[in-house]
PDB file of N, CA and C in Angstrom:
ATOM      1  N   UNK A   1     -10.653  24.768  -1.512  1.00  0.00           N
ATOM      2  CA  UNK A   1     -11.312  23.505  -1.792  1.00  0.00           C
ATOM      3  C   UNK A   1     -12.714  23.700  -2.362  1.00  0.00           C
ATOM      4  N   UNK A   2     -13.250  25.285  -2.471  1.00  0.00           N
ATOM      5  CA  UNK A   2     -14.603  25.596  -2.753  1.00  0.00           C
ATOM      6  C   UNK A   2     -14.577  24.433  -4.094  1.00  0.00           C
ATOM      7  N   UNK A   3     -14.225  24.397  -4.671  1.00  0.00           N
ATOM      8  CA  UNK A   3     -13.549  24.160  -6.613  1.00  0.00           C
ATOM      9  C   UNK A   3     -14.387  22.298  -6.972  1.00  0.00           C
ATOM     10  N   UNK A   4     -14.005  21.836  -5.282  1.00  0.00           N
ATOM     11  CA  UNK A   4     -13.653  20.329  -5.478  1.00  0.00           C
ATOM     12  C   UNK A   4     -14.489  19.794  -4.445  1.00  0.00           C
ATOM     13  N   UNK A   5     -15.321  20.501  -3.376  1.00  0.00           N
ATOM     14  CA  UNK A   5     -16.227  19.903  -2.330  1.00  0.00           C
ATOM     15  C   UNK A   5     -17.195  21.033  -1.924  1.00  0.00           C
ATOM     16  N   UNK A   6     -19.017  20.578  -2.704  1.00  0.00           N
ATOM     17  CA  UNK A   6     -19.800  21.585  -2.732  1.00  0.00           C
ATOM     18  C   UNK A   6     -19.964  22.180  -1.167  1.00  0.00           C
ATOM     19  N   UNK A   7     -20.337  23.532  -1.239  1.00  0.00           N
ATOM     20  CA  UNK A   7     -20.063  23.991   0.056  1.00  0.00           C
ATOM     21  C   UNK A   7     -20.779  23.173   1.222  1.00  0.00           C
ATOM     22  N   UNK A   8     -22.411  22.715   0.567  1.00  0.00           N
ATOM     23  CA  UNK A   8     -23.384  22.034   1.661  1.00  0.00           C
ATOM     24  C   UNK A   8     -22.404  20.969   2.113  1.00  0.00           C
ATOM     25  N   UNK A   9     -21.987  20.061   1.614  1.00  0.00           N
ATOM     26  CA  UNK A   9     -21.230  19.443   1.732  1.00  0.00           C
ATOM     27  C   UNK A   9     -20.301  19.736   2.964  1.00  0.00           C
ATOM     28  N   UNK A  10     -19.538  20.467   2.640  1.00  0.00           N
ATOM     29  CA  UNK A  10     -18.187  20.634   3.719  1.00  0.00           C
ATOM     30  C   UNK A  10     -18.716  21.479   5.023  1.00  0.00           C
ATOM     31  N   UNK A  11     -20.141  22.257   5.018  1.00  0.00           N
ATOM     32  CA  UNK A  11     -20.307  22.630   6.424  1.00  0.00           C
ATOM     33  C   UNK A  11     -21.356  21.990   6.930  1.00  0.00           C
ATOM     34  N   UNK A  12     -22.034  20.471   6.040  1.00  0.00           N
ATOM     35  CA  UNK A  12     -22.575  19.819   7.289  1.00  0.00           C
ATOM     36  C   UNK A  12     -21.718  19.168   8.416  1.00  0.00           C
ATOM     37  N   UNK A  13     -22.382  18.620   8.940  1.00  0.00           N
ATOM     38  CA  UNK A  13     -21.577  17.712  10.136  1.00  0.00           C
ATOM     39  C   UNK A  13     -20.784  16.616   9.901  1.00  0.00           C
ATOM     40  N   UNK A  14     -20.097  16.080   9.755  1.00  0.00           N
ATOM     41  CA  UNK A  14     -19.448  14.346   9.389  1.00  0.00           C
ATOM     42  C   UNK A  14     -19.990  13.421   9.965  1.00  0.00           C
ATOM     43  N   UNK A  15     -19.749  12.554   9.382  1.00  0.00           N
ATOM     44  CA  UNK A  15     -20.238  11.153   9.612  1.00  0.00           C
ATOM     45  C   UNK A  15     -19.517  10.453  10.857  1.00  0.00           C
ATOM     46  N   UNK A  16     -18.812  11.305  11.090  1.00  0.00           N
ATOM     47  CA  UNK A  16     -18.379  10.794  12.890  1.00  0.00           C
ATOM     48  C   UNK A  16     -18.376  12.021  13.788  1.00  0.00           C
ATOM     49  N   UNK A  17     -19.529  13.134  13.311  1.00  0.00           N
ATOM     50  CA  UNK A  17     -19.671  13.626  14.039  1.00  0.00           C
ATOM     51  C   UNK A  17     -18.567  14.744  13.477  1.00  0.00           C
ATOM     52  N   UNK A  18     -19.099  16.020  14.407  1.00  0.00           N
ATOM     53  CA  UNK A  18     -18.012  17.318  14.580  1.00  0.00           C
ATOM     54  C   UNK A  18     -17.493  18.210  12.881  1.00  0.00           C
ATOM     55  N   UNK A  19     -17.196  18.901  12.438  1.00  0.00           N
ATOM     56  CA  UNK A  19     -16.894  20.029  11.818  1.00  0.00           C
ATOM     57  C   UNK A  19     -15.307  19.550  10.819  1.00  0.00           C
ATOM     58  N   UNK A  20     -15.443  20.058   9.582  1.00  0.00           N
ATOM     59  CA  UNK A  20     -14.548  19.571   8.932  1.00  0.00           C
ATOM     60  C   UNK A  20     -14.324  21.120   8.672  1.00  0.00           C
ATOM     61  N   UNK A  21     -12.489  21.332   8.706  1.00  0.00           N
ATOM     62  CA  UNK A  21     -11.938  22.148   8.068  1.00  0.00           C
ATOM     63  C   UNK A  21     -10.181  21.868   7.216  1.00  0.00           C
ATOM     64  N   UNK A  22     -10.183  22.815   6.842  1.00  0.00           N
ATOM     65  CA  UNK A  22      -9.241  22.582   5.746  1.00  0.00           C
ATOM     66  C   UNK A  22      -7.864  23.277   6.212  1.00  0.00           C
ATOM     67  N   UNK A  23      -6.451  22.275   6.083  1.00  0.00           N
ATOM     68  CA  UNK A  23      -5.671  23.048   6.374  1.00  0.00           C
ATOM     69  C   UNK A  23      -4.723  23.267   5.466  1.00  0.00           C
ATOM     70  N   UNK A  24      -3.998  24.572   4.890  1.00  0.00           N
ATOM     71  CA  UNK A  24      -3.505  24.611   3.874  1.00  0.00           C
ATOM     72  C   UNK A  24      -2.143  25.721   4.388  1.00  0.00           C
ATOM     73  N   UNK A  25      -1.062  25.416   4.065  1.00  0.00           N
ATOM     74  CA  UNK A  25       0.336  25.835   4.191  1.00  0.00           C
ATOM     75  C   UNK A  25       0.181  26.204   5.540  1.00  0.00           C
ATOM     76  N   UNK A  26       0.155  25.295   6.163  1.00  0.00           N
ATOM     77  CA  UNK A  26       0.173  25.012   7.845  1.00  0.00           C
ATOM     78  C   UNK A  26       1.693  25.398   7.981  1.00  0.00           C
ATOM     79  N   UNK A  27       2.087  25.903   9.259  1.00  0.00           N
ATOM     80  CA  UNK A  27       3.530  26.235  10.076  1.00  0.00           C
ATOM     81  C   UNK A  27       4.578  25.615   9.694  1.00  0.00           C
ATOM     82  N   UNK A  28       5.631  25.477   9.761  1.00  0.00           N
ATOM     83  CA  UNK A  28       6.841  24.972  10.208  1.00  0.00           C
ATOM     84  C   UNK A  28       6.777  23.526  11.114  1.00  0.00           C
ATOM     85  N   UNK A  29       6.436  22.625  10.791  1.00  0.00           N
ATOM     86  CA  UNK A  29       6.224  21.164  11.244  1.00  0.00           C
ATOM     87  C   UNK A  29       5.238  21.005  11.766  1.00  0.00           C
ATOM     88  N   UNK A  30       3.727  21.363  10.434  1.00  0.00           N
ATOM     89  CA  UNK A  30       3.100  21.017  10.411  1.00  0.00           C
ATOM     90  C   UNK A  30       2.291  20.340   9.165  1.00  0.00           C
ATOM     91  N   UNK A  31       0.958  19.905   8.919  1.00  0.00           N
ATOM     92  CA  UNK A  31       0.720  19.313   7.062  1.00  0.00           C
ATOM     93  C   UNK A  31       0.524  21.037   6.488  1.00  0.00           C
ATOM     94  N   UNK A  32       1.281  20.598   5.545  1.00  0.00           N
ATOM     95  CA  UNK A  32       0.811  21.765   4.035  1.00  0.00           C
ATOM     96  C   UNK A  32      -0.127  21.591   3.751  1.00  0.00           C
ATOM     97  N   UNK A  33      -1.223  20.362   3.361  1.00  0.00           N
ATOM     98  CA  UNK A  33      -2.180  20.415   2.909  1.00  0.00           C
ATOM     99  C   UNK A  33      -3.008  18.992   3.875  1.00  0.00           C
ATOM    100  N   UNK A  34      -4.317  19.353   4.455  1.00  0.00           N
ATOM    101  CA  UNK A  34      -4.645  18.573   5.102  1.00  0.00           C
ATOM    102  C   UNK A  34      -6.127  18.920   4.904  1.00  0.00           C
ATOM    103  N   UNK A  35      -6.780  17.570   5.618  1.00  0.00           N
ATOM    104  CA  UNK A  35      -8.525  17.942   6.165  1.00  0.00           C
ATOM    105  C   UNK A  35      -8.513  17.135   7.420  1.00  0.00           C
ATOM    106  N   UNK A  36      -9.227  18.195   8.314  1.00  0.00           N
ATOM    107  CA  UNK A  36      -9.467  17.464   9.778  1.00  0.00           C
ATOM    108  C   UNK A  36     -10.856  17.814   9.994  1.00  0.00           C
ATOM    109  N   UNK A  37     -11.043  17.112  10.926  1.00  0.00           N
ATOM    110  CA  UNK A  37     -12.569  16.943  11.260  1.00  0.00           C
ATOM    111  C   UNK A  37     -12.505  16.852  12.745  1.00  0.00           C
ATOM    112  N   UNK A  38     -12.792  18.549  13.283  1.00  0.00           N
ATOM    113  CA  UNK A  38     -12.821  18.874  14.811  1.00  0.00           C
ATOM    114  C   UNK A  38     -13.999  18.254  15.564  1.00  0.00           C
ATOM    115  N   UNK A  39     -13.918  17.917  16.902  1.00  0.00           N
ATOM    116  CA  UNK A  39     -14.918  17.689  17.755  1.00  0.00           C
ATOM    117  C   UNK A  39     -15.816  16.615  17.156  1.00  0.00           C
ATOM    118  N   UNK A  40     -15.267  15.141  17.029  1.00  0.00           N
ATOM    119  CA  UNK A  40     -15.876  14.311  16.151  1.00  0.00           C
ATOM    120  C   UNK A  40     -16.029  13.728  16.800  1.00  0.00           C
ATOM    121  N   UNK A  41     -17.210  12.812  16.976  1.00  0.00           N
ATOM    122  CA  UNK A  41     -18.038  12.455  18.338  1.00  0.00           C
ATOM    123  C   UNK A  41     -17.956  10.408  18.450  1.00  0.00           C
ATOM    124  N   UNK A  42     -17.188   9.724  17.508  1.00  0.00           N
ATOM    125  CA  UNK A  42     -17.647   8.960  17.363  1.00  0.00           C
ATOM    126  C   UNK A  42     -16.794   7.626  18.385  1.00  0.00           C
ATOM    127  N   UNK A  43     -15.500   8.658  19.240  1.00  0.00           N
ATOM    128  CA  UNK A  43     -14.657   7.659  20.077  1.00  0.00           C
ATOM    129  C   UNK A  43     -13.530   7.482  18.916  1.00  0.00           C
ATOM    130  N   UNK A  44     -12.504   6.993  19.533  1.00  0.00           N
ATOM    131  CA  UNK A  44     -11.503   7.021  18.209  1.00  0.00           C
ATOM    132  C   UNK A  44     -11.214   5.178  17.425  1.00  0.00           C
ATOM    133  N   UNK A  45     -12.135   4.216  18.167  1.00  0.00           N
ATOM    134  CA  UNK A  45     -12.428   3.027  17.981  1.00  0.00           C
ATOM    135  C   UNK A  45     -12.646   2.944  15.962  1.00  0.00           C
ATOM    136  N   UNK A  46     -13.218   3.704  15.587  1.00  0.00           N
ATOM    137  CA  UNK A  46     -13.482   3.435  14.252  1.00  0.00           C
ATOM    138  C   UNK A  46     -12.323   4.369  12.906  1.00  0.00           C
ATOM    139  N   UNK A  47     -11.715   5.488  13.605  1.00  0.00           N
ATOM    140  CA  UNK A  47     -10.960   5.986  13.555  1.00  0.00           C
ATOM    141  C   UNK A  47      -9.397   4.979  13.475  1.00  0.00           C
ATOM    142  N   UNK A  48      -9.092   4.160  14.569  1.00  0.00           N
ATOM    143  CA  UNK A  48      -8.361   2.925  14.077  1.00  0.00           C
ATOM    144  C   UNK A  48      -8.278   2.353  13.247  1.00  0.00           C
ATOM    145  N   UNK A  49      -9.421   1.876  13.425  1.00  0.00           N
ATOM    146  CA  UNK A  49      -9.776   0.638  12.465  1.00  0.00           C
ATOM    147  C   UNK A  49      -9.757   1.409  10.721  1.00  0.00           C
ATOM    148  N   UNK A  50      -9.911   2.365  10.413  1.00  0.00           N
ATOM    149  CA  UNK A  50      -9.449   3.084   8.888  1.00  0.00           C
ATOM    150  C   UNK A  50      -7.729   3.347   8.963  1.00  0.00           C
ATOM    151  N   UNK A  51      -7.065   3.925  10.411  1.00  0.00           N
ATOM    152  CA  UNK A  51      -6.153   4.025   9.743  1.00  0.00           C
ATOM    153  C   UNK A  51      -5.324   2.586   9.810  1.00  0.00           C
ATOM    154  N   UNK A  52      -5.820   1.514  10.331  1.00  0.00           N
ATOM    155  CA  UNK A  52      -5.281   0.154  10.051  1.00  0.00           C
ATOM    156  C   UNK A  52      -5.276  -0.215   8.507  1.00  0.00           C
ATOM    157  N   UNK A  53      -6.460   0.210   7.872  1.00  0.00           N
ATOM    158  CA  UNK A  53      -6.634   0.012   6.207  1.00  0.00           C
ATOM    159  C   UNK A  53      -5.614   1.103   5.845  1.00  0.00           C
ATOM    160  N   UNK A  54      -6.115   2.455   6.118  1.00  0.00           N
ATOM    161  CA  UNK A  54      -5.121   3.310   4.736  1.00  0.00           C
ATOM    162  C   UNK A  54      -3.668   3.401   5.673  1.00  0.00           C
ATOM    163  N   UNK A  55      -3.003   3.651   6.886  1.00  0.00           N
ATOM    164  CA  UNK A  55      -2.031   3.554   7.476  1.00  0.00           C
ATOM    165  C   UNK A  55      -1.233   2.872   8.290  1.00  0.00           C
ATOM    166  N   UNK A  56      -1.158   3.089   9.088  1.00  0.00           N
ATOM    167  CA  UNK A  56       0.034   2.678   9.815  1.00  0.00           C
ATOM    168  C   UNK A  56      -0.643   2.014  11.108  1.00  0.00           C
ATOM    169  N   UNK A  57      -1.418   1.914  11.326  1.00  0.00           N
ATOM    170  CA  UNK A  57      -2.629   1.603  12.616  1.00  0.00           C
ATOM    171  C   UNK A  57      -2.191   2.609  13.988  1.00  0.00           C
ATOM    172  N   UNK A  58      -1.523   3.593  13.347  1.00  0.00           N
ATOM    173  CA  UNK A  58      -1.252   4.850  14.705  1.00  0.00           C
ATOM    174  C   UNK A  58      -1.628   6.211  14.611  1.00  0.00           C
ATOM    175  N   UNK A  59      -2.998   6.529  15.383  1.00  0.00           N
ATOM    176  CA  UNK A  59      -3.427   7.539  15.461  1.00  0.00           C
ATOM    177  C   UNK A  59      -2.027   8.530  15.695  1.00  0.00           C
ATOM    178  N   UNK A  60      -1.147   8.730  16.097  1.00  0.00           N
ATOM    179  CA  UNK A  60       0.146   9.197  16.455  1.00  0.00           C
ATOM    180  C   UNK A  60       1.258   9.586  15.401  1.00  0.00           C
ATOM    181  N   UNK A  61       0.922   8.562  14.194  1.00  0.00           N
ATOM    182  CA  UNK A  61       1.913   9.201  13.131  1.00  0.00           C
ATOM    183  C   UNK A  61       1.055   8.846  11.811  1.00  0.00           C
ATOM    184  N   UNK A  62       2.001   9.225  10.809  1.00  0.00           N
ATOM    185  CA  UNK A  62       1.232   8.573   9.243  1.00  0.00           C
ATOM    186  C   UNK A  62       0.386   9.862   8.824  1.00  0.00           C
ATOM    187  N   UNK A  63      -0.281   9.179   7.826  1.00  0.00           N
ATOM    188  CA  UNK A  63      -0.977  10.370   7.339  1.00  0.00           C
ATOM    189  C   UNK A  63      -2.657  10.537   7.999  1.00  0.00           C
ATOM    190  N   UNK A  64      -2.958   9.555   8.740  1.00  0.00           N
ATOM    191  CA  UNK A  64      -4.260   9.956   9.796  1.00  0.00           C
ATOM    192  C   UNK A  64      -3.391  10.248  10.774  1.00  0.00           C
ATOM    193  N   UNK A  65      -4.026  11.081  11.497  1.00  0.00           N
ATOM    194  CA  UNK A  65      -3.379  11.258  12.793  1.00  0.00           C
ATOM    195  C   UNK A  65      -4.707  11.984  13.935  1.00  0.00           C
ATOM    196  N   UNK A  66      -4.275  12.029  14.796  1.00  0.00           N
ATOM    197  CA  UNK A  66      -5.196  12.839  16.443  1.00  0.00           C
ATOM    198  C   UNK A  66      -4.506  13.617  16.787  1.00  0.00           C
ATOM    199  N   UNK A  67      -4.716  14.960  16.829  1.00  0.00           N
ATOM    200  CA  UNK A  67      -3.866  15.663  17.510  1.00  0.00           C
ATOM    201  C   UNK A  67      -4.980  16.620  18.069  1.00  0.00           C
ATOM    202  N   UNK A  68      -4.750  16.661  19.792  1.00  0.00           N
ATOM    203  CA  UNK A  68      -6.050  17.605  20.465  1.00  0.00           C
ATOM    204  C   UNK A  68      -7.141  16.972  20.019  1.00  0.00           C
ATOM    205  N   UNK A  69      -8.861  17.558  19.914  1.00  0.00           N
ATOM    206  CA  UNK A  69      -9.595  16.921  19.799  1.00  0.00           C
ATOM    207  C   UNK A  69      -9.859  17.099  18.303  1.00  0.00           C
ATOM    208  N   UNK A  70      -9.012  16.733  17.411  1.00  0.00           N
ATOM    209  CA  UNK A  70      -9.183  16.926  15.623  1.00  0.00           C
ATOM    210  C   UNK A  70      -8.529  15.315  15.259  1.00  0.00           C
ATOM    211  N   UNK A  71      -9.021  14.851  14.387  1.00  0.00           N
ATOM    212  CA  UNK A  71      -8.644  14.049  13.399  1.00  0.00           C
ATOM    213  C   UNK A  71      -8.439  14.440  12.076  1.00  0.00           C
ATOM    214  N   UNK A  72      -6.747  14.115  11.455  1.00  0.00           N
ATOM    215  CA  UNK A  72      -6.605  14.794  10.314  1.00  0.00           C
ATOM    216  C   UNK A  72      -5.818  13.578   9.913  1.00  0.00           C
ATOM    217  N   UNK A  73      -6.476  14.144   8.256  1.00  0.00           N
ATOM    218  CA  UNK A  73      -5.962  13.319   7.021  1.00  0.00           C
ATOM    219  C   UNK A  73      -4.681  14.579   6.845  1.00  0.00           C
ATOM    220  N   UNK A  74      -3.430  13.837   5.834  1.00  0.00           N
ATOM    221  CA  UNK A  74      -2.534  14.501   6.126  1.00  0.00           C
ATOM    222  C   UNK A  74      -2.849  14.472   4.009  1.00  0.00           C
ATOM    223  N   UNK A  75      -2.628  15.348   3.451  1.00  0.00           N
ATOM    224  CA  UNK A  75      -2.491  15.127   2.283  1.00  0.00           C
ATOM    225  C   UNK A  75      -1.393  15.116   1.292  1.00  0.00           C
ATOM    226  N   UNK A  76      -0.552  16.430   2.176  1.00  0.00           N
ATOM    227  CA  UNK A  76       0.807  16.576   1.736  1.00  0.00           C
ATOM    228  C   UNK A  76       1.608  17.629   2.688  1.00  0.00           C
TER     229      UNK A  76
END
């Protein structure tokens, strides 16, 4: 992702808090291509409320999801 998100960028902190990393040809039923954002401090209240706009309103499936203490966009 160096290519497409300047580095300052991707190792400050997020805007809800906690560490963004990149996941790419993840396991056997997991995303191939993703970004999550570990240890994100902000409660998962606002976290809803986006994936009500871009998904499914379930932290649990879709392409946002919670799994452990990470929030991930699912990309493909």
């Amino acid at each position: 992702m160096e290519n497409y998100i300047k580095t300052s960028n991707w190792t400050s902190m997020s805007p809800i808090g906690g560490n963004y990393d990149w996941i790419y040809n993840g396991a056997s039923g997991t995303p191939i291509a993703a970004i999550a954002i570990s240890g994100y401090t902000t409660g998962d209240e606002p976290l809803l409320k986006l994936d009500e706009i871009m998904d499914d309103g379930s932290l649990g499936s879709g392409i946002i999801q919670k799994t452990g203490g990470s929030i991930i966009y699912i990309i493909e």
